[in-house]
C-alpha atoms as a PDB file:
ATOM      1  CA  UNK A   1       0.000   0.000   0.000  1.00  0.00           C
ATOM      2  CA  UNK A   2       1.468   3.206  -0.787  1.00  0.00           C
ATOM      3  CA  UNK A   3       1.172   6.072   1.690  1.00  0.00           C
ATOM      4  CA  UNK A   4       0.916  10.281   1.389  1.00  0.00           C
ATOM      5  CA  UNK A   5       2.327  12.551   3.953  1.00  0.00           C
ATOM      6  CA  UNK A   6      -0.613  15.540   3.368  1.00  0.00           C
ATOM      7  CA  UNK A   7       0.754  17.383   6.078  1.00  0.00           C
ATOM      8  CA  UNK A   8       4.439  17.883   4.532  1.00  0.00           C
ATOM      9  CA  UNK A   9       6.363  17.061   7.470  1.00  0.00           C
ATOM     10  CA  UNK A  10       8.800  14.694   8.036  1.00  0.00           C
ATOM     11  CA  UNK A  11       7.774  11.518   9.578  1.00  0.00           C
ATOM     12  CA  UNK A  12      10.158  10.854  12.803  1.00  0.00           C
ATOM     13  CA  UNK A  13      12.482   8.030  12.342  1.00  0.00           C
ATOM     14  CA  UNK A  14      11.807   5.102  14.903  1.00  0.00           C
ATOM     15  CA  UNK A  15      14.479   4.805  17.631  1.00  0.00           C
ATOM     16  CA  UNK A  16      16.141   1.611  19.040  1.00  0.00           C
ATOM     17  CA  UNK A  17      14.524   0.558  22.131  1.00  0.00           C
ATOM     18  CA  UNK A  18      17.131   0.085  25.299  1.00  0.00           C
ATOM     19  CA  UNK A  19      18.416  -3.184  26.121  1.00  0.00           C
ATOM     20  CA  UNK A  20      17.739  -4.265  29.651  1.00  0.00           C
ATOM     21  CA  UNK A  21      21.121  -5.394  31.245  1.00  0.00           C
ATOM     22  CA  UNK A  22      20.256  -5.750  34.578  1.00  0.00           C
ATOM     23  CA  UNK A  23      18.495  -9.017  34.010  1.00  0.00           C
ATOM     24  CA  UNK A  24      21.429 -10.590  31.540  1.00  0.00           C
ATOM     25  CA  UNK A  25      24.279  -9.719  34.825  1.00  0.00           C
ATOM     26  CA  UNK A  26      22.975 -12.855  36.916  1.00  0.00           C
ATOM     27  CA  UNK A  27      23.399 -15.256  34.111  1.00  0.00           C
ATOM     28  CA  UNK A  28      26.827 -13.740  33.935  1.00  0.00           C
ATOM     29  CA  UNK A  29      27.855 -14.463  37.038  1.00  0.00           C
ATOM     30  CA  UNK A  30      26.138 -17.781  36.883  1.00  0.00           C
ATOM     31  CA  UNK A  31      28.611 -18.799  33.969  1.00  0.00           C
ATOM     32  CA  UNK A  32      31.415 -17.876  35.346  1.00  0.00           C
ATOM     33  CA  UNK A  33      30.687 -19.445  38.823  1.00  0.00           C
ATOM     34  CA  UNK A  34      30.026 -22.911  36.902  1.00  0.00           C
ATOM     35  CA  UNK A  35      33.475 -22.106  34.991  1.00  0.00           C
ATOM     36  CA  UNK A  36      35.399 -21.619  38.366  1.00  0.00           C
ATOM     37  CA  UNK A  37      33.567 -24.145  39.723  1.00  0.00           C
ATOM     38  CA  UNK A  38      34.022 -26.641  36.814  1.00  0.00           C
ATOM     39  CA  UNK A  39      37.984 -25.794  37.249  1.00  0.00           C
ATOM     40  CA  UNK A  40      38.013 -26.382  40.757  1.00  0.00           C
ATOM     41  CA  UNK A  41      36.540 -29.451  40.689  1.00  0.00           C
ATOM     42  CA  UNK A  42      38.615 -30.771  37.775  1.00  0.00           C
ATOM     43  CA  UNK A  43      42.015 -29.766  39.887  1.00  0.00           C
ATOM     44  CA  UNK A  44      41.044 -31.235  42.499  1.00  0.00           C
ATOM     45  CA  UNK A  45      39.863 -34.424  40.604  1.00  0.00           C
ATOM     46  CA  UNK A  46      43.354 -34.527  39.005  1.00  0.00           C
ATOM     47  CA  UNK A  47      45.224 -34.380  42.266  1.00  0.00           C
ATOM     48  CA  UNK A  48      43.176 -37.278  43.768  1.00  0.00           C
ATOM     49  CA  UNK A  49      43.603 -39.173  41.159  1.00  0.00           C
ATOM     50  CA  UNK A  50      47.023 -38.171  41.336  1.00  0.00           C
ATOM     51  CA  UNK A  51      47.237 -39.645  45.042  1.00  0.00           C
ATOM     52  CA  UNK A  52      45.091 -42.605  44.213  1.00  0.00           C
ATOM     53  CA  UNK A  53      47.790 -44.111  41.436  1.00  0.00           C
ATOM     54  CA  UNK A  54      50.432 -43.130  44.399  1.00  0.00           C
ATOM     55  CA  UNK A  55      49.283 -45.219  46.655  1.00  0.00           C
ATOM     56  CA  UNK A  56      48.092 -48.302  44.074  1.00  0.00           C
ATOM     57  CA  UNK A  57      51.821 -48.317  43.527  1.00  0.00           C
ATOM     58  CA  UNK A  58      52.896 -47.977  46.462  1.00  0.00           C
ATOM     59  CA  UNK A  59      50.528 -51.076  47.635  1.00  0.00           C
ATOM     60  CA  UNK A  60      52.293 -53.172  44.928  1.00  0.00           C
ATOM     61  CA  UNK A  61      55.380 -52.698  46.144  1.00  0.00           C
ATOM     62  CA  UNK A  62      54.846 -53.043  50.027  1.00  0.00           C
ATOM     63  CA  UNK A  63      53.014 -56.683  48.033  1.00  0.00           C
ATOM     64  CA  UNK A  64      55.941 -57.843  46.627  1.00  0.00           C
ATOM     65  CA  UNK A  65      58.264 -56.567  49.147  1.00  0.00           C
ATOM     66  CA  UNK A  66      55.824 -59.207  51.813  1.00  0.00           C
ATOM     67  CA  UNK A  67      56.283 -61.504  49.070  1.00  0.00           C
ATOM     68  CA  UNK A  68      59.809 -61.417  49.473  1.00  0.00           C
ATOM     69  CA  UNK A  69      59.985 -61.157  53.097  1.00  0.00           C
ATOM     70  CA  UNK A  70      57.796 -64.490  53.091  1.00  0.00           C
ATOM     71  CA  UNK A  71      60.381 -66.477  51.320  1.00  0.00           C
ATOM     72  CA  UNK A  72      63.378 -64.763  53.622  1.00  0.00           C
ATOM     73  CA  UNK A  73      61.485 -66.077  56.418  1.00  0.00           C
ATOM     74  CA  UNK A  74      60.627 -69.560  55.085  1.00  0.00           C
ATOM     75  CA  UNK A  75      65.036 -68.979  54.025  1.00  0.00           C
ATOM     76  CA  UNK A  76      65.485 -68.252  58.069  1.00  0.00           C
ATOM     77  CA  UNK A  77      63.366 -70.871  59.449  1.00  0.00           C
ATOM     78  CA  UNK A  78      65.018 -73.348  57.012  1.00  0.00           C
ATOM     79  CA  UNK A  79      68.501 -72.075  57.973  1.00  0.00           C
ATOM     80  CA  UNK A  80      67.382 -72.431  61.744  1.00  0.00           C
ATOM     81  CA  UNK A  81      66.033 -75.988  62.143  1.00  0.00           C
ATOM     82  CA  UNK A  82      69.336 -76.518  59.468  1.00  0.00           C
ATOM     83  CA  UNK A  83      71.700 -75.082  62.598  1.00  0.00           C
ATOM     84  CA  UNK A  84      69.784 -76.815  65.416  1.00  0.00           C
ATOM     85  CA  UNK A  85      70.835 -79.948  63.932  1.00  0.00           C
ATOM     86  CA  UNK A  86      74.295 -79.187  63.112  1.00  0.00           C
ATOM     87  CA  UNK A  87      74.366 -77.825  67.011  1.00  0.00           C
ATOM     88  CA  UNK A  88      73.498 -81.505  68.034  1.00  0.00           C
ATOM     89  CA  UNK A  89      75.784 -83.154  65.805  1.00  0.00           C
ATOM     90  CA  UNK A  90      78.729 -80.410  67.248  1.00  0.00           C
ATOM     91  CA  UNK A  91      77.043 -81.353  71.031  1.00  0.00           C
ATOM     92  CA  UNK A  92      77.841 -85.506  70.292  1.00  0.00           C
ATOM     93  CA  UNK A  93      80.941 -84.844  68.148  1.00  0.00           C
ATOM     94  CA  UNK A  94      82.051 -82.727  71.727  1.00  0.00           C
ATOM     95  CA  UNK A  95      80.752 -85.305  73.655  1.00  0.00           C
ATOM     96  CA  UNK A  96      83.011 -88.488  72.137  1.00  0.00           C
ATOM     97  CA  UNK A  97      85.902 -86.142  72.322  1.00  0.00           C
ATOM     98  CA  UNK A  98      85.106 -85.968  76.130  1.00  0.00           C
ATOM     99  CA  UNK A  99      84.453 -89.256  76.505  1.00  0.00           C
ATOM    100  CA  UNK A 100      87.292 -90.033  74.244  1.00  0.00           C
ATOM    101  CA  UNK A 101      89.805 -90.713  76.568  1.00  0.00           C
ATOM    102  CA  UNK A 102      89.820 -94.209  77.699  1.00  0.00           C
ATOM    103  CA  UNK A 103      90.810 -96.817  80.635  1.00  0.00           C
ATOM    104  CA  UNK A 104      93.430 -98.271  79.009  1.00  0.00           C
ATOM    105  CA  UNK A 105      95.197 -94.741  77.110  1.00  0.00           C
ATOM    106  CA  UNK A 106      94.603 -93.543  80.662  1.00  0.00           C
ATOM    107  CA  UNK A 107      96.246 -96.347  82.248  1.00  0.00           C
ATOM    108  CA  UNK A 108      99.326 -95.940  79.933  1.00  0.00           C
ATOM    109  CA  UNK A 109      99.446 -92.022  80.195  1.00  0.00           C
ATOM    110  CA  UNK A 110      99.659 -92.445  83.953  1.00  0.00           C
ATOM    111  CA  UNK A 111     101.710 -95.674  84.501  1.00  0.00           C
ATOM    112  CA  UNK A 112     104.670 -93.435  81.569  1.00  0.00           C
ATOM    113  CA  UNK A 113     104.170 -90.835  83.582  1.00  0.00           C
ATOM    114  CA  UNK A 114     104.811 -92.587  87.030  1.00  0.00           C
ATOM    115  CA  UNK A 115     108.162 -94.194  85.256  1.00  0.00           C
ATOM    116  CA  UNK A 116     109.393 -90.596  84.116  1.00  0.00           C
ATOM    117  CA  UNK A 117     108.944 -89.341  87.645  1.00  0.00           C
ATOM    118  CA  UNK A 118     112.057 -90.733  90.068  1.00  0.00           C
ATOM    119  CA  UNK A 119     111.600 -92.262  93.762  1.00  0.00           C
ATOM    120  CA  UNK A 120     107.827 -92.112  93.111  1.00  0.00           C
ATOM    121  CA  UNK A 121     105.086 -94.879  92.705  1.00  0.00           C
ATOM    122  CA  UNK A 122     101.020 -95.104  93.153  1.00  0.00           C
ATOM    123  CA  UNK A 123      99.413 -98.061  94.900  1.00  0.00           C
ATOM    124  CA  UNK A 124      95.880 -97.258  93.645  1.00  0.00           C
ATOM    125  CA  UNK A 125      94.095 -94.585  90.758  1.00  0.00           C
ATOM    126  CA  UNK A 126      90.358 -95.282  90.819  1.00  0.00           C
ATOM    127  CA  UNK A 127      87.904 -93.150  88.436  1.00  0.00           C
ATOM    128  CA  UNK A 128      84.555 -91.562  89.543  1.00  0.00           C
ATOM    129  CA  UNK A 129      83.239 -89.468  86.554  1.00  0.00           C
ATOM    130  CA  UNK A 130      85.590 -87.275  85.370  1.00  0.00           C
ATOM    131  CA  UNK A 131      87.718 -87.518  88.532  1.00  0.00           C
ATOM    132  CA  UNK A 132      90.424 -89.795  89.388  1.00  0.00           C
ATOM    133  CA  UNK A 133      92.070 -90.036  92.851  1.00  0.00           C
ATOM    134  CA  UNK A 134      95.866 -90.778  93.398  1.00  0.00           C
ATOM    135  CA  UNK A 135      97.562 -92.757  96.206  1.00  0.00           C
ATOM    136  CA  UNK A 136     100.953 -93.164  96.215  1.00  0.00           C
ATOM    137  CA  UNK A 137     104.031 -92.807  97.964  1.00  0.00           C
ATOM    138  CA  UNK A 138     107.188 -91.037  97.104  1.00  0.00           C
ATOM    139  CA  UNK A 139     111.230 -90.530  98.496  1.00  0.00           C
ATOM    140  CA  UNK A 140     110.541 -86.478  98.698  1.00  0.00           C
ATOM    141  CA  UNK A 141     108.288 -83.464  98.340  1.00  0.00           C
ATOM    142  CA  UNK A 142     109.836 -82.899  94.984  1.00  0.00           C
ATOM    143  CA  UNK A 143     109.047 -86.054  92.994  1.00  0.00           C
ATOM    144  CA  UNK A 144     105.202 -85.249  94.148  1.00  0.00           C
ATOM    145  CA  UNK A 145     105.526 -81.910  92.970  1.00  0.00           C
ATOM    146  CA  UNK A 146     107.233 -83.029  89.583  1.00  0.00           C
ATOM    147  CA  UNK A 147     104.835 -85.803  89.149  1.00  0.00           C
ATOM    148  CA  UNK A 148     101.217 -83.454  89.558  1.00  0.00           C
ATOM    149  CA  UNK A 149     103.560 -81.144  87.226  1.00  0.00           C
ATOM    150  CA  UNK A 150     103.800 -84.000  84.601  1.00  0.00           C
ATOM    151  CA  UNK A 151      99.912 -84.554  85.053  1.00  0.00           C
ATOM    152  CA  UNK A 152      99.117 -80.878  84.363  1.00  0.00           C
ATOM    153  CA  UNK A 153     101.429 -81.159  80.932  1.00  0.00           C
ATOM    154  CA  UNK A 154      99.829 -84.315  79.924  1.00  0.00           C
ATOM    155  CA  UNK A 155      97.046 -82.540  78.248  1.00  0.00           C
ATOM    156  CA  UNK A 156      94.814 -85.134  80.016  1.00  0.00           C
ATOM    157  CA  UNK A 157      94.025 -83.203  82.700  1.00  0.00           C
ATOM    158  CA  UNK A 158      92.323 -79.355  83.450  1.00  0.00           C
ATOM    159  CA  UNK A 159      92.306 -79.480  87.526  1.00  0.00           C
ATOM    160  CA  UNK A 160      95.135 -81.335  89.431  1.00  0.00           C
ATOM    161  CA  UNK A 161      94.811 -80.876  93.673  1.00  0.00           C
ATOM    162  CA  UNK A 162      97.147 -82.693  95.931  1.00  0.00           C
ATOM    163  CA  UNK A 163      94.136 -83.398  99.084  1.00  0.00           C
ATOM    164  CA  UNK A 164      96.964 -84.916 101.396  1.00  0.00           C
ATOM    165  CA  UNK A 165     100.937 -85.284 102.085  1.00  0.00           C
ATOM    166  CA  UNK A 166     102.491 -86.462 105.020  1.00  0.00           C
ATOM    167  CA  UNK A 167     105.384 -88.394 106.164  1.00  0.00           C
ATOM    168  CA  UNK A 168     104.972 -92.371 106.484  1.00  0.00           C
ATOM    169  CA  UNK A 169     105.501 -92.427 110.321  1.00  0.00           C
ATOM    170  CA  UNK A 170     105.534 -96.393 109.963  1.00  0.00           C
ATOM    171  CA  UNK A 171     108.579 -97.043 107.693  1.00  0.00           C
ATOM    172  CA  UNK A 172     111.083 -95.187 110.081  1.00  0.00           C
ATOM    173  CA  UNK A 173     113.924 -97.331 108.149  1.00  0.00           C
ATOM    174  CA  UNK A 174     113.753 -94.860 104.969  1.00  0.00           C
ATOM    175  CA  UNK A 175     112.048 -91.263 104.367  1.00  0.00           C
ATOM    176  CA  UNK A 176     108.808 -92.142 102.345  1.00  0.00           C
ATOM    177  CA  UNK A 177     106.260 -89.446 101.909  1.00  0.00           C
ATOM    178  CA  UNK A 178     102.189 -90.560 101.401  1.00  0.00           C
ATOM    179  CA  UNK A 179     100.247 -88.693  99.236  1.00  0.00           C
ATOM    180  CA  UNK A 180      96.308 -87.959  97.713  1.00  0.00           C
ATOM    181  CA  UNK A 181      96.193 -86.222  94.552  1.00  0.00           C
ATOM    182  CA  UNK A 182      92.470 -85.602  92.533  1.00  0.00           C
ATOM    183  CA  UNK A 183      93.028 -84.985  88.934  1.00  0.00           C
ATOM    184  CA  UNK A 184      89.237 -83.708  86.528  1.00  0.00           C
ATOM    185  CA  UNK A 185      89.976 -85.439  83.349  1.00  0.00           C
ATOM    186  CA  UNK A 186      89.212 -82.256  80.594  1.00  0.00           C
ATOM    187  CA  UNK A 187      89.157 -82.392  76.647  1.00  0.00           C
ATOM    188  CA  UNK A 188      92.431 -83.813  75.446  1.00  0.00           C
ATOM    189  CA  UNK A 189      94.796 -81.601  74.339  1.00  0.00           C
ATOM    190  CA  UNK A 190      98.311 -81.731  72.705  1.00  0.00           C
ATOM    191  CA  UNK A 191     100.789 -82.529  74.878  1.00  0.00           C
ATOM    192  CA  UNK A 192     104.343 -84.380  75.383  1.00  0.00           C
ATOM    193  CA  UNK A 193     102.624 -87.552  76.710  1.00  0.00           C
ATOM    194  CA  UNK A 194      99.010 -87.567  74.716  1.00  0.00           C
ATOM    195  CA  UNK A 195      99.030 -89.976  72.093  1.00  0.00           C
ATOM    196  CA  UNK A 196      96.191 -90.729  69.735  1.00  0.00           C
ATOM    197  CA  UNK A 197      93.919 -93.757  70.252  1.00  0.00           C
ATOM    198  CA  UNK A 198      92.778 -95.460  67.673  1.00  0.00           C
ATOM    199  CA  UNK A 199      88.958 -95.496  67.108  1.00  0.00           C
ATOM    200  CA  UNK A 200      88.366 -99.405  67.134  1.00  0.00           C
ATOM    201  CA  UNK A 201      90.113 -99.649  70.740  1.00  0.00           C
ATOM    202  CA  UNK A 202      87.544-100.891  72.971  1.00  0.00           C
ATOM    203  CA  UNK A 203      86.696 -98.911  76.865  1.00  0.00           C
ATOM    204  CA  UNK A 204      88.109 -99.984  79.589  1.00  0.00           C
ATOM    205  CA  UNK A 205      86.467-100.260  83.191  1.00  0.00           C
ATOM    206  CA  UNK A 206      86.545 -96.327  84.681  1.00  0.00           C
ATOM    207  CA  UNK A 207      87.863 -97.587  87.996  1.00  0.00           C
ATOM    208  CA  UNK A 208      91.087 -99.299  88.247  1.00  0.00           C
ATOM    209  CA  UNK A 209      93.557-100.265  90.707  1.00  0.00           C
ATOM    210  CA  UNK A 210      97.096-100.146  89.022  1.00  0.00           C
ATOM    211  CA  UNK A 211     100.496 -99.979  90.692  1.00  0.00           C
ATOM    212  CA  UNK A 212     103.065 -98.192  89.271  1.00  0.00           C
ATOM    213  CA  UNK A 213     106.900 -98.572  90.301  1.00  0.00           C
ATOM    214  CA  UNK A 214     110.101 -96.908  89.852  1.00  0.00           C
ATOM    215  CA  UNK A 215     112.693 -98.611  91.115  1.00  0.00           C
END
């Protein structure tokens, strides 16, 4: 349709009308809150999962560091039940080499012993355990003294006592000394008058009764 001004005026141009900014500022704010927020959360989303693959790896190896702990232990227990048997074969082995002296070496470390020793002689050696008593007489002090020294060297013997020594008040014809020596029988040890017995010798009786004389 066409239209006539009649008047002769200009017809006012039609303005823009004003935006209204006061209600877009909320949904402003609202983006940028769900920006920060959506930051926030993916830092701190990171960083736990971040912590989580920390401690997965640290539970492996704490595993296979139990794992290996578990076989050192089985190792230990092995190693242990390994030594308590070696202990008791070391406790017998000790035990023969105790027991290893016998009557008859004994008899023969004693009765060379006696015939090294001058003006002395026993007239009885019994054995009670480990201990053997002495009774003999002897022409002086001395040859009592060098004979108990002999015993101590023998390597035989780890306590030698003399218990008694007197003068023989009977035989007032010649000086003759009595004596009582106890001698502990220890681990045999080198020395000038141990020899080694051979392993098929058979035991002798612990107690024996065997003069000795030097002429």
């Amino acid at each position: 349709m066409i239209r006539i001004n009649l008047l002769g005026q200009a017809r006012p141009k039609a303005g823009r009308r004003p935006v209204d900014t006061g209600a877009a500022l909320p949904l402003v704010f609202i983006g940028i809150g769900a920006v920060v927020g959506f930051v926030v959360l993916a830092y701190f989303y990171h960083s736990l999962q971040t912590q989580l693959n920390d401690e997965n790896n640290r539970i492996k190896v704490l595993t296979a560091q139990k794992t290996e702990l578990q076989v050192i232990k089985q190792q230990v227990e092995s190693f242990e039940k390994q030594k308590q048997v070696l202990q008791q074969r070391v406790s017998v082995i000790e035990q023969l080499q105790r027991d290893r002296t016998g009557g008859q070496e004994l008899l023969d470390m004693v009765a060379n012993t006696v015939s090294r020793t001058e003006n002395l002689w026993l007239s009885s050696m019994t054995r009670k355990g480990n201990t053997i008593a002495f009774e003999g007489a002897s022409a002086s002090i001395n040859a009592v003294a060098n004979f108990i020294t002999s015993l101590k060297r023998s390597g035989y013997f780890q306590k030698v006592e003399i218990k008694e020594s007197k003068q023989d008040e009977k035989n007032t014809g010649v000086q003759t000394f009595l004596f009582q020596i106890s001698a502990e029988i220890g681990p045999p040890q080198a020395g000038p008058s141990a020899q080694p017995k051979s392993a098929n010798a058979p035991a002798q009786p612990a107690a024996a009764s065997a003069p000795a004389k030097k002429g």
